[in-house]
Protein backbone atom coordinates (compact mmCIF):
# COMPACT_ATOMS: atom_id res chain seq x y z
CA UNK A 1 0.00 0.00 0.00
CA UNK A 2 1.41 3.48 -0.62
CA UNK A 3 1.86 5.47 2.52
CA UNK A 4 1.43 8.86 0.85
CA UNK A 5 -2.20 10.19 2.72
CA UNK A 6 -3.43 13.07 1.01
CA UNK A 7 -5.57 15.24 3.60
CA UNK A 8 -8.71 15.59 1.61
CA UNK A 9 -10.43 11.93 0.69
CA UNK A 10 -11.33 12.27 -2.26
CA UNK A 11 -7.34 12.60 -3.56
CA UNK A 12 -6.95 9.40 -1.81
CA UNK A 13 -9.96 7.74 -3.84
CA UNK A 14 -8.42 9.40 -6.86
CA UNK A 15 -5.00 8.04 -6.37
CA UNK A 16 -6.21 4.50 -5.44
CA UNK A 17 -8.48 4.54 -8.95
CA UNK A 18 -5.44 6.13 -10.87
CA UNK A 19 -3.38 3.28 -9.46
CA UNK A 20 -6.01 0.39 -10.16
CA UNK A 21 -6.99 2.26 -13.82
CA UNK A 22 -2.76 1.78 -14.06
CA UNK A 23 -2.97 -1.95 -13.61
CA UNK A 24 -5.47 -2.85 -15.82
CA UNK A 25 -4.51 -0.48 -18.65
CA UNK A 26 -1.03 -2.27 -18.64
């Protein structure tokens, strides 16, 4: 898991769908 914590949730739900949209586009 990455330990960056943005303050605001919704940057965490955006990284965590940037990482996952990451994974299946490669």
């Amino acid at each position: 898991m990455l330990k960056y914590s943005p303050p605001n949730p919704w940057g965490r739900v955006y990284i965590l769908l940037g990482s996952c949209g990451g994974v299946l586009g490669s």
